[in-house]
N, C-alpha and C. Protein backbone atom coordinates (compact mmCIF):
# COMPACT_ATOMS: atom_id res chain seq x y z
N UNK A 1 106.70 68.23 37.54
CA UNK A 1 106.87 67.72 38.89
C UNK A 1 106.92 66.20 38.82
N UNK A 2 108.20 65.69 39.42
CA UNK A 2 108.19 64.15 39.44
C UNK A 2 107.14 63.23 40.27
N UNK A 3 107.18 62.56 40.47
CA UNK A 3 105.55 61.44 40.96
C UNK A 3 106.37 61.32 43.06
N UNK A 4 105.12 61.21 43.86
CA UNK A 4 105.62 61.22 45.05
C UNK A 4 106.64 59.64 45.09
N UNK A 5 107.10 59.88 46.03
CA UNK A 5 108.08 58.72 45.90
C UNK A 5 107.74 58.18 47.86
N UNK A 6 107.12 56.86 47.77
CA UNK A 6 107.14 56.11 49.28
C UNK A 6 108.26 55.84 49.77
N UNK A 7 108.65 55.80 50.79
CA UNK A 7 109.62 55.64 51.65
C UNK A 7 108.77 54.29 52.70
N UNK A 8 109.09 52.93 52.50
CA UNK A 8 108.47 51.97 53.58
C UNK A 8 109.42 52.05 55.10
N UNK A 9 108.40 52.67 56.25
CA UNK A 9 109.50 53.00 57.57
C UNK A 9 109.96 51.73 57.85
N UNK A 10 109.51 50.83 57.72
CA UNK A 10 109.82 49.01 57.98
C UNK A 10 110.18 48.43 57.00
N UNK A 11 111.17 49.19 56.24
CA UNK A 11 112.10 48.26 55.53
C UNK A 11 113.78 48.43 56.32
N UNK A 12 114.20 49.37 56.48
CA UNK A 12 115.68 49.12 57.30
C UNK A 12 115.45 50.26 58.49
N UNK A 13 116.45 50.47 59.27
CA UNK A 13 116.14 51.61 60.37
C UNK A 13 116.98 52.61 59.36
N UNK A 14 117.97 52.58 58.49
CA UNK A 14 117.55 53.16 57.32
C UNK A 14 116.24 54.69 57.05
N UNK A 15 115.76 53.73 56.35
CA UNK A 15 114.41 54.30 55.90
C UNK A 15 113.22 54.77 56.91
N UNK A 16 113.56 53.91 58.19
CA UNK A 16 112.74 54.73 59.29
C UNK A 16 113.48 56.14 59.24
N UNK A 17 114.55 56.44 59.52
CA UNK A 17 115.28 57.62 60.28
C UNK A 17 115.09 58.50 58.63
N UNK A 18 114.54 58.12 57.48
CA UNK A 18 114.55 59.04 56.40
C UNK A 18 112.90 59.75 56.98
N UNK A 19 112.22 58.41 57.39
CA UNK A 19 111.03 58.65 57.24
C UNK A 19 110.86 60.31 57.88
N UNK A 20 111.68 59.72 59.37
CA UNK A 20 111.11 60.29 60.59
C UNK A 20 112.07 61.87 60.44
N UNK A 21 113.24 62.06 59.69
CA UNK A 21 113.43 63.43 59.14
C UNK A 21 112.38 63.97 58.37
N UNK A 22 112.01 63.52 57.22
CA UNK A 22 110.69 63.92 56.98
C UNK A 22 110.03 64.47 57.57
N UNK A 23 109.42 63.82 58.20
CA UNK A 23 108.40 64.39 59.39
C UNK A 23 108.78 65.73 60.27
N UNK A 24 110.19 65.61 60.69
CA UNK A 24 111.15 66.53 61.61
C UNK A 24 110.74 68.23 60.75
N UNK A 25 111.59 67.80 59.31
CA UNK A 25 111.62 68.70 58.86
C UNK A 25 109.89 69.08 58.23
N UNK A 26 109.09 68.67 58.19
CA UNK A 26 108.09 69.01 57.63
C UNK A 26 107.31 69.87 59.14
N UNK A 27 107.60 69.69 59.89
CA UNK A 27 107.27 70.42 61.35
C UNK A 27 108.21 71.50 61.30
N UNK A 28 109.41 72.19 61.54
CA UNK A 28 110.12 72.42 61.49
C UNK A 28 109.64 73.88 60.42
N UNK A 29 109.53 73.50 59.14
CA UNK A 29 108.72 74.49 58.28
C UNK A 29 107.50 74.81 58.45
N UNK A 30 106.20 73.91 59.32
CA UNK A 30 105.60 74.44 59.93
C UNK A 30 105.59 75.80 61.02
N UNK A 31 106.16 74.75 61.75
CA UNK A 31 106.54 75.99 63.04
C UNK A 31 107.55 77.28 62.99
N UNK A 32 108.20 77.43 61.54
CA UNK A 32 109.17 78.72 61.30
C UNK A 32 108.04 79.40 61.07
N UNK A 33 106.74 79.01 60.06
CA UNK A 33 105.62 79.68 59.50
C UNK A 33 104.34 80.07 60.56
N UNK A 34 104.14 79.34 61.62
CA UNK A 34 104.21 79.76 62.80
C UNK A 34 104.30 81.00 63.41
N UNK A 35 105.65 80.83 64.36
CA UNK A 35 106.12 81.54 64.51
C UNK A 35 106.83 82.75 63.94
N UNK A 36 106.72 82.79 62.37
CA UNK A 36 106.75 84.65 61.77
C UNK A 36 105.74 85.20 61.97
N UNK A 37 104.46 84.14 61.76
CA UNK A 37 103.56 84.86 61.22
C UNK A 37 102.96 85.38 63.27
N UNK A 38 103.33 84.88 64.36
CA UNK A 38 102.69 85.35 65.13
C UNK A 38 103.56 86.73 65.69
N UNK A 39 105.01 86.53 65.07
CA UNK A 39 105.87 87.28 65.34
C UNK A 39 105.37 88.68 64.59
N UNK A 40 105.01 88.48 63.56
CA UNK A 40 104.56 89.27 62.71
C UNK A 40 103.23 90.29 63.57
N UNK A 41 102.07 89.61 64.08
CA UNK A 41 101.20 90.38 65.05
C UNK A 41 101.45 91.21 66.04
N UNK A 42 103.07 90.29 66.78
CA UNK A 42 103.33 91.36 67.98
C UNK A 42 103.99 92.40 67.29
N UNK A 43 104.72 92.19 66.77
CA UNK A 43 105.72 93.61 66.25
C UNK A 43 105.02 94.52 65.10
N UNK A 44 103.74 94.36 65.12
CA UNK A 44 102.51 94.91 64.23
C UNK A 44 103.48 96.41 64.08
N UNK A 45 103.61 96.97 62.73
CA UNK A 45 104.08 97.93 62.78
C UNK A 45 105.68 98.64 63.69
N UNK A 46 106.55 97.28 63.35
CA UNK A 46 107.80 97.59 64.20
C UNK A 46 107.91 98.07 65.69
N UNK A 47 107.10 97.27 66.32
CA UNK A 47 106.83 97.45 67.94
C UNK A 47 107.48 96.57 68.63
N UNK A 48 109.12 96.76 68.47
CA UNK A 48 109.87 95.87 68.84
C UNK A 48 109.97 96.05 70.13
N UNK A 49 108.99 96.72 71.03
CA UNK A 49 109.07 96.75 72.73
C UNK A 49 108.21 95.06 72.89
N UNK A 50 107.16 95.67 72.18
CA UNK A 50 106.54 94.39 72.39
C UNK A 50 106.72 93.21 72.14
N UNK A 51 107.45 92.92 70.93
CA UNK A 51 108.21 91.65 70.87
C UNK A 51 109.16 91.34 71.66
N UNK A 52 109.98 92.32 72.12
CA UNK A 52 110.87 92.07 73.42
C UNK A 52 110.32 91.62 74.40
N UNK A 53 109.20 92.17 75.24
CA UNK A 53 108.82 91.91 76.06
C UNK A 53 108.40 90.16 76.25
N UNK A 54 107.98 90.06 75.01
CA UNK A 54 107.47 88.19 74.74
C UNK A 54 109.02 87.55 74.89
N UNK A 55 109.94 87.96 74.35
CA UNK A 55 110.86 87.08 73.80
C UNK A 55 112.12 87.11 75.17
N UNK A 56 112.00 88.14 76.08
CA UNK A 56 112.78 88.56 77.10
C UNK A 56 114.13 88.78 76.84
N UNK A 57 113.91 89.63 75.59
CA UNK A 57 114.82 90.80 75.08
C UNK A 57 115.03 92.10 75.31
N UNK A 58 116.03 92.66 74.55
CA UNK A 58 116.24 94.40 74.33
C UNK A 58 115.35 94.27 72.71
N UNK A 59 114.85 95.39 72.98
CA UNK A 59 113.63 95.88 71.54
C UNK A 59 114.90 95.77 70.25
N UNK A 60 116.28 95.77 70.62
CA UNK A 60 117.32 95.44 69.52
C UNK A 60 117.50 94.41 69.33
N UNK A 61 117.46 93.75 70.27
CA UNK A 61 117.68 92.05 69.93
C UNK A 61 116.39 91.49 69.83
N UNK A 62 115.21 92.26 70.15
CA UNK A 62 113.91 91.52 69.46
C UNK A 62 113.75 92.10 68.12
N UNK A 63 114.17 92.92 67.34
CA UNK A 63 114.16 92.84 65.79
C UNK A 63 115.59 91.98 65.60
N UNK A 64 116.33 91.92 65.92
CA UNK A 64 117.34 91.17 65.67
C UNK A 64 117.15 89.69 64.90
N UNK A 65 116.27 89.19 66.30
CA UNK A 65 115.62 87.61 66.48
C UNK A 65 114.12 87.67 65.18
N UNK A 66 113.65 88.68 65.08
CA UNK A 66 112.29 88.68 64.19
C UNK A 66 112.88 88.61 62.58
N UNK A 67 113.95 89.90 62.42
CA UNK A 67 114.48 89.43 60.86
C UNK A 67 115.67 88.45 60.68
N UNK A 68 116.01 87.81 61.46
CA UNK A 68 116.79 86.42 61.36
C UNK A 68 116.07 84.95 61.07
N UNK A 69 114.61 85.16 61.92
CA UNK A 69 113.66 84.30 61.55
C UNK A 69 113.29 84.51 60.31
N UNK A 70 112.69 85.59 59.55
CA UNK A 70 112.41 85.38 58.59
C UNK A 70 113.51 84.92 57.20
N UNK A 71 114.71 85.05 57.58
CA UNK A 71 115.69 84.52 56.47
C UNK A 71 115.21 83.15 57.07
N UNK A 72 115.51 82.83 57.96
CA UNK A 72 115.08 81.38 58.84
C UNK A 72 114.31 81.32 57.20
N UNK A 73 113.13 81.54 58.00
CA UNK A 73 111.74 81.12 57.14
C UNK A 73 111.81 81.07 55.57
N UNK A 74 112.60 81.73 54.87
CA UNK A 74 113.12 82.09 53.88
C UNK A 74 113.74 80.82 53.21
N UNK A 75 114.93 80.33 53.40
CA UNK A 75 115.24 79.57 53.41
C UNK A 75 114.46 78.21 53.29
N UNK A 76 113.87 78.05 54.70
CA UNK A 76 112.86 76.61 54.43
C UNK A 76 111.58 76.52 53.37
N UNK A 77 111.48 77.61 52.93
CA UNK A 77 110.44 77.72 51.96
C UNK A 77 111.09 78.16 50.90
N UNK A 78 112.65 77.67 50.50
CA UNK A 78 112.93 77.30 49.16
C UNK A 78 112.36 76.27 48.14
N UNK A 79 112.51 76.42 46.81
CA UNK A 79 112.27 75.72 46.30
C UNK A 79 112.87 74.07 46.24
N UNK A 80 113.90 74.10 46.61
CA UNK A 80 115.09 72.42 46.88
C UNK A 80 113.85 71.94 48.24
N UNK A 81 113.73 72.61 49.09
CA UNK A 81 113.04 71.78 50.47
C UNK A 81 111.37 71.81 50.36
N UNK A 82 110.98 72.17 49.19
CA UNK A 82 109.47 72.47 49.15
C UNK A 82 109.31 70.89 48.50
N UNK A 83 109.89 70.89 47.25
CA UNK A 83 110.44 69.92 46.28
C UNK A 83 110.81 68.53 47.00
N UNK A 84 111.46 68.81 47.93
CA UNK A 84 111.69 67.67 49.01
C UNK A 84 110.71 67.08 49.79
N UNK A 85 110.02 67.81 50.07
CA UNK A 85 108.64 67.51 51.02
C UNK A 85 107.45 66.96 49.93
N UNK A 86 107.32 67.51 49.09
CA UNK A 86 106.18 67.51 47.77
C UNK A 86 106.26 65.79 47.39
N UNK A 87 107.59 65.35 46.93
CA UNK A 87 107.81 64.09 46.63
C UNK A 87 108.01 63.21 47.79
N UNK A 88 108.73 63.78 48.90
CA UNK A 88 108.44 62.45 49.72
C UNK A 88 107.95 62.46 51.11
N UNK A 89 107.18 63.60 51.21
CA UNK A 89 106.34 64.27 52.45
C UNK A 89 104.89 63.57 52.44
């Protein structure tokens, strides 16, 4: 693993707007992890009425929306964006 790398937000607006993606995206993978994992409680056992009901869906389009999130989630918890955050998160 390479060494974290600083980003100074007050060197150009530049490096602010790197900073402040950072940050974006480090929320962003928060809140996908979040939201599976609460997604995960309502639909306890594929109870996609009940996730519908939260999401003000059809019980088809609330599994729809639940396994799309998790590629969602999937995705942001690759190794390229973990790696990204690790060094300059």
């Amino acid at each position: 693993m390479s060494a974290h790398i600083t980003i100074a937000p007050g060197a150009s607006r530049y490096s602010a707007s790197m900073v402040q993606f950072i940050a974006q995206l480090q929320a962003v993978v928060d809140q996908v992890d979040t939201l599976k994992n609460v997604g995960d409680q309502i639909a306890l056992g594929g109870d996609w009425d009940a996730l519908a009901a939260k999401l003000g869906t059809t019980a088809a389009e609330a599994e729809a929306v639940y396994n799309l999130l998790g590629s969602v989630r999937t995705e942001l918890n690759s190794p390229l964006i973990a790696q990204f955050l690790a060094r300059l998160g």
